[in-house]
Protein backbone atom coordinates (compact mmCIF):
# COMPACT_ATOMS: atom_id res chain seq x y z
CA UNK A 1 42.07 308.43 131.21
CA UNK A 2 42.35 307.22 134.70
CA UNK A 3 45.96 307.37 135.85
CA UNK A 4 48.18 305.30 138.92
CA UNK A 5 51.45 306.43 140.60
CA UNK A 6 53.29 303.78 142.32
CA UNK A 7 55.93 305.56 144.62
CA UNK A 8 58.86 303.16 146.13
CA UNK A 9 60.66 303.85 148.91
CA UNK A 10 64.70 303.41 149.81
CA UNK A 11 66.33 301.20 151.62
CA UNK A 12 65.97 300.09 154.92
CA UNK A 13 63.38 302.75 155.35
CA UNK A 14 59.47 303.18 154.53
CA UNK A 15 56.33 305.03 152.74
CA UNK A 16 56.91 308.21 154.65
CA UNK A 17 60.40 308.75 153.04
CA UNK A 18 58.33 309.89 149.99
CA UNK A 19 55.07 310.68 151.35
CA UNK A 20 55.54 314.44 151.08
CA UNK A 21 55.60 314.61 147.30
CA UNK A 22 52.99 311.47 147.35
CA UNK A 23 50.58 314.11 149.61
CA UNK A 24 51.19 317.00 146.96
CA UNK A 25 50.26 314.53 144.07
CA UNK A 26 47.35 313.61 146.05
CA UNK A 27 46.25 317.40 146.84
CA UNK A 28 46.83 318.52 143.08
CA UNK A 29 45.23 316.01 140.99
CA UNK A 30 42.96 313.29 141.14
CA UNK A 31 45.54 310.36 140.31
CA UNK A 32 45.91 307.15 142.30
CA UNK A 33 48.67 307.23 144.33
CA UNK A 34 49.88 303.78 145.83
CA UNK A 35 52.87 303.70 148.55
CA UNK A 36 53.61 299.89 149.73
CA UNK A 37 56.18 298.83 152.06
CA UNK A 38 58.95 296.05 151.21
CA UNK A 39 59.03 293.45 152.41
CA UNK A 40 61.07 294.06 156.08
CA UNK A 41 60.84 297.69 155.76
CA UNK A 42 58.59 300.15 157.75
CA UNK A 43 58.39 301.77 160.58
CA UNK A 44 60.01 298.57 162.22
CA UNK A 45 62.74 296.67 160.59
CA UNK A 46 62.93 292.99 160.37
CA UNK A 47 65.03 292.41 157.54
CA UNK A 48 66.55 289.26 158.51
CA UNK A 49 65.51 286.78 155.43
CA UNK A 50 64.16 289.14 153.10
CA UNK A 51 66.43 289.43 149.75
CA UNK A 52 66.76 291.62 146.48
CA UNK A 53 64.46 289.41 145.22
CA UNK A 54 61.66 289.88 147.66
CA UNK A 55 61.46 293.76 147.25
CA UNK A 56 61.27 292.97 143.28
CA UNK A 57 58.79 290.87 143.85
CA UNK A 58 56.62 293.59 146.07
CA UNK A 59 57.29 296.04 143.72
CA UNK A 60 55.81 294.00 140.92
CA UNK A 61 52.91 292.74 142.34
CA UNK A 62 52.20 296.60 143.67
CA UNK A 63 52.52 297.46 139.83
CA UNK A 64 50.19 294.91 138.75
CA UNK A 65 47.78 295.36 141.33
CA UNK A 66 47.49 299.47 140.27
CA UNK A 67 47.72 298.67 136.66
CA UNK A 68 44.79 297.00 136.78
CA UNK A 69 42.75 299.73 138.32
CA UNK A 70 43.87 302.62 136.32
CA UNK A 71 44.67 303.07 132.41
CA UNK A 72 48.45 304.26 133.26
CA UNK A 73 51.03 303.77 135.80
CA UNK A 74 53.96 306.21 136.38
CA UNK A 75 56.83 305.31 138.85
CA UNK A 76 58.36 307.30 141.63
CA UNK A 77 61.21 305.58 143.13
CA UNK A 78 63.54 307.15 146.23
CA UNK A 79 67.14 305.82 146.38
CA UNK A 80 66.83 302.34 145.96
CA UNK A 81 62.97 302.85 144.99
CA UNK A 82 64.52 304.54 142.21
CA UNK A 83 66.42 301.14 140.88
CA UNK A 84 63.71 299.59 141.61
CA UNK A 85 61.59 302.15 138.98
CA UNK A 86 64.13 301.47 136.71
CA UNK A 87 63.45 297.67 136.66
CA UNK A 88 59.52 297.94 136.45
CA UNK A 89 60.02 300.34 133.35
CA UNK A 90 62.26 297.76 131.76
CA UNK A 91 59.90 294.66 132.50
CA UNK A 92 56.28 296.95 132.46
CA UNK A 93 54.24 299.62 130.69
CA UNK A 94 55.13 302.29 132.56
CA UNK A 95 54.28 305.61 130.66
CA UNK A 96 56.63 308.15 132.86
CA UNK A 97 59.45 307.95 136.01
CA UNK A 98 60.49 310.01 138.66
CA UNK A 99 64.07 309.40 140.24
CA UNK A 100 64.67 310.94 143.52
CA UNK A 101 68.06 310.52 145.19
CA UNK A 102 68.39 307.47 142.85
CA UNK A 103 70.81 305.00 143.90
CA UNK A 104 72.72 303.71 141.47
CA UNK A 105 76.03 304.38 143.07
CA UNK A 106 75.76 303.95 146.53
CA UNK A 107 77.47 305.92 149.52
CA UNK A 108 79.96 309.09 149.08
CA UNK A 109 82.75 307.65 150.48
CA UNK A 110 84.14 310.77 151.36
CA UNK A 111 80.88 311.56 153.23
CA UNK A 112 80.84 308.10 154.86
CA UNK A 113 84.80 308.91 156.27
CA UNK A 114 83.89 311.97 156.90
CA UNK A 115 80.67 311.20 158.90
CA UNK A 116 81.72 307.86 161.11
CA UNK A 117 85.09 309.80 161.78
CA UNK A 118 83.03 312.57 163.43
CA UNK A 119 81.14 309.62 165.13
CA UNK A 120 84.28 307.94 166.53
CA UNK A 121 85.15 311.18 168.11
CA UNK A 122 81.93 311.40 169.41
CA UNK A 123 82.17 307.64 171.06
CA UNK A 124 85.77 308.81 172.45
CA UNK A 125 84.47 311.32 174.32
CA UNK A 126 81.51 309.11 175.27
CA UNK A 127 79.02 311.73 173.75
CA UNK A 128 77.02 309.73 171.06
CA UNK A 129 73.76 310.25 173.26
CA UNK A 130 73.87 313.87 171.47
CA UNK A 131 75.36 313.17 168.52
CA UNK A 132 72.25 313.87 165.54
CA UNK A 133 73.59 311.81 162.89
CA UNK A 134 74.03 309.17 165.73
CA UNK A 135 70.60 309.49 166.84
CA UNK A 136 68.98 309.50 163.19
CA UNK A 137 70.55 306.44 162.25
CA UNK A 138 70.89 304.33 165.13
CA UNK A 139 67.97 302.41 164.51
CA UNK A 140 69.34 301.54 161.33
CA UNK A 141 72.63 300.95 162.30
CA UNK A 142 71.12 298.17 164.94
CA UNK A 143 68.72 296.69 162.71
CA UNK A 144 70.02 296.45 159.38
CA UNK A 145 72.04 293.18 158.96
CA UNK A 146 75.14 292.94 157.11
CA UNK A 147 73.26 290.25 154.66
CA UNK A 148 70.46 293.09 153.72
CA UNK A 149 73.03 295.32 152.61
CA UNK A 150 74.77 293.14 150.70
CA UNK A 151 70.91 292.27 148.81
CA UNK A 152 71.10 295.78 148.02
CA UNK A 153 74.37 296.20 146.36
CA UNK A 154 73.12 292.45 144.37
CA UNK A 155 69.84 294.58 143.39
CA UNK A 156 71.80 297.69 141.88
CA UNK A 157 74.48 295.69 140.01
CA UNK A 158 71.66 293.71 138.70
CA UNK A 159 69.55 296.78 137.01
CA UNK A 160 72.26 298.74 135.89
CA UNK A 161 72.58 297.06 132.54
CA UNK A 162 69.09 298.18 132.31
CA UNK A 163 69.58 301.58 131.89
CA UNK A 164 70.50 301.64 128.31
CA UNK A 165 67.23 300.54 127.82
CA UNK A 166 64.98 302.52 129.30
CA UNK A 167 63.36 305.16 126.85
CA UNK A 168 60.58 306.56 128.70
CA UNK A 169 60.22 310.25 130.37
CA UNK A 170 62.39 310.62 133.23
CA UNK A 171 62.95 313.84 135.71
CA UNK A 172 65.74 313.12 137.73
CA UNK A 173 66.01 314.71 141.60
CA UNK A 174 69.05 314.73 143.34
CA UNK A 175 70.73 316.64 146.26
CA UNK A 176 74.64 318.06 145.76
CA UNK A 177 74.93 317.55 149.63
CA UNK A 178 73.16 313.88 149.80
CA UNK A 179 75.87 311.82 152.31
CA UNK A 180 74.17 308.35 151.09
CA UNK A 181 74.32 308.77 147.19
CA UNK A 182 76.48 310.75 145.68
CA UNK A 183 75.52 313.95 143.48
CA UNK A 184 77.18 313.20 140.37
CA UNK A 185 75.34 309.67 140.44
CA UNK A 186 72.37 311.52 138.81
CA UNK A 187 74.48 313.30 135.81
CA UNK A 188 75.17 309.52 135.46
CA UNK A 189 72.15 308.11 135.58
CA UNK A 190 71.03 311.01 133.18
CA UNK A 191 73.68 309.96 130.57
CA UNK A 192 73.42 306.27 130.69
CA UNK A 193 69.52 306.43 130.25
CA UNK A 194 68.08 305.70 126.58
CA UNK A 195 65.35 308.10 126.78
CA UNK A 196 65.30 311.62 124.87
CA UNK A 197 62.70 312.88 127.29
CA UNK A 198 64.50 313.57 130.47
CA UNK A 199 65.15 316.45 133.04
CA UNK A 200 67.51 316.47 135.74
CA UNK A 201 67.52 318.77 138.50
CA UNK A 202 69.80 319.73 141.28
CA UNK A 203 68.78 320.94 144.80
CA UNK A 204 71.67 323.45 145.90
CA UNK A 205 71.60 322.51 149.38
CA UNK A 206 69.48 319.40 149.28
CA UNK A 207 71.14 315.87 151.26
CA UNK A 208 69.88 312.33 150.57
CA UNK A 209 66.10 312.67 151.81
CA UNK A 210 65.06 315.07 149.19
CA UNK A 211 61.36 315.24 149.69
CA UNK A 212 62.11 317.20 153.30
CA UNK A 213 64.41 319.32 151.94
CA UNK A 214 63.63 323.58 152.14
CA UNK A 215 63.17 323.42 148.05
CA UNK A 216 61.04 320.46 147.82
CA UNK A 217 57.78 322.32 146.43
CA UNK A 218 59.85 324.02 143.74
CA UNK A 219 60.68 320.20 142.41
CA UNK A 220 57.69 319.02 143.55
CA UNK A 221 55.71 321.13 141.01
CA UNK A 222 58.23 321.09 138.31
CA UNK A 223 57.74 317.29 138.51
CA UNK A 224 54.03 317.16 138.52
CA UNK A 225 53.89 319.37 135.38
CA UNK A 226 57.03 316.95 133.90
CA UNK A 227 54.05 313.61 134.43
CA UNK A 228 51.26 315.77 133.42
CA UNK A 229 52.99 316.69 130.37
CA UNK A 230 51.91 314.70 127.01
C-alpha cells in the first residue's frame, strides 16, 4: 500500500519550517512526502489579499492532488498547518495526523509582554540592530499585514468546533517554552479531540519551531513509528 504525507506549514512562514522532520520521513521510508506553500507564504511574503479561505483552499487541492497518487494520506500540520490538519481530517480520508506546535490558541501573552517589552528597551537604547528576536522576526513584523492576522484568528475560530469530531490517530508535539503558542494549548487540544488513539508529547526545553529544536530526532522517531503503526 502506497502511502502520501502532506506536511503544512504555519503562518506567515514556509516549507522549511517543517522540512527537517519531512527530510527524516523521506530518509526512513519510502512514503510520498508533499510540502506546498500557501498561498502568500514562502520565502517572500506577499500576503496582502490572500484570506483564511485561500490557504484552505491550497491545502485541499494539495490533499487531493496526493490522494490521488497514493492509497493513504496522513497529515502533518505546524502551528497553523496543524488547524489546518485538523480541517482536512474532518472534510477527508485522512488515515493518521501529526500536530506540531498546533495552534489552536494563539500567542502566550505573557511571552508576547514579556518579549516586545524587552524589545522596547532595546529601541530606547537604539540597539534593535542586535537585538535576535528583533532580527528573526523583522521580516515578519514588516510584511505581515494587520488583515492576514486577523484571517488567521477567522481560520482557528472556524475549526475549533471541529475537534470533537475528529477520531483518527493523533501524536501531538509541543514545546513548554514555545513564545507563539502556548504549552498547555496541546493538553487542550489532546482533551477536546474525539479520537482514542492519541499521544502527546512535551519537549522540556523546546520553543515554537519544534522541528529545530536539540530533541527533535527523539520525536521525530517516536512519530514515525506512531504513522507506521497499524
Amino acid at each position: 500500500m502506497s502511502v502520501g504525507v502532506l506536511c503544512i506549514h504555519g503562518f506567515s512562514g514556509g516549507p522549511y519550517e517543517v522540512e527537517p522532520f519531512a527530510k527524516y520521513l523521506r530518509t526512513h521510508t519510502d512514503w510520498l512526502i508533499v510540502e506546498p506553500t500557501l498561498s502568500g507564504h514562502g520565502e517572500k511574503l506577499h500576503m496582502n489579499g490572500f484570506t483564511a479561505r485561500h490557504w484552505l483552499m491550497d491545502a485541499e487541492l494539495a490533499f487531493r492532488a496526493l490522494a490521488k497518487k497514493v492509497d493513504e494520506v496522513m497529515v502533518v500540520g505546524f502551528s497553523m498547518g496543524g488547524i489546518i490538519a485538523l480541517y482536512l481530517a474532518k472534510r477527508y480520508r485522512v488515515t493518521k495526523l501529526v500536530l506540531l506546535s498546533a495552534a489552536a490558541k494563539y500567542v502566550s501573552p505573557k511571552q508576547l509582554v514579556k518579549d516586545f517589552k524587552m524589545l522596547a528597551t532595546e529601541a530606547y537604547h537604539r540597539n534593535l540592530a542586535n537585538n535576535e528576536l528583533f532580527l528573526r522576526y523583522q521580516h515578519k513584523f514588516n510584511n505581515v499585514p494587520l488583515a492576514s492576522t486577523i484571517e488567521f484568528m477567522k481560520l482557528v475560530r472556524m475549526v475549533e468546533p471541529y475537534y470533537q469530531h475528529i477520531q483518527i490517530p493523533v501524536y501531538i508535539v509541543q514545546g513548554k517554552l514555545d513564545g507563539i503558542v502556548p504549552y498547555h494549548t496541546a493538553q487542550f487540544l489532546f482533551d477536546q479531540l474525539a479520537s482514542t488513539d492519541k499521544d502527546l508529547y512535551f519537549s522540556d526545553n523546546g520553543k515554537h519551531h519544534i522541528c529545530f529544536e536539540k530533541d527533535c530526532f527523539q520525536w521525530f522517531s517516536q512519530a514515525l513509528c506512531f504513522l507506521r503503526k497499524k
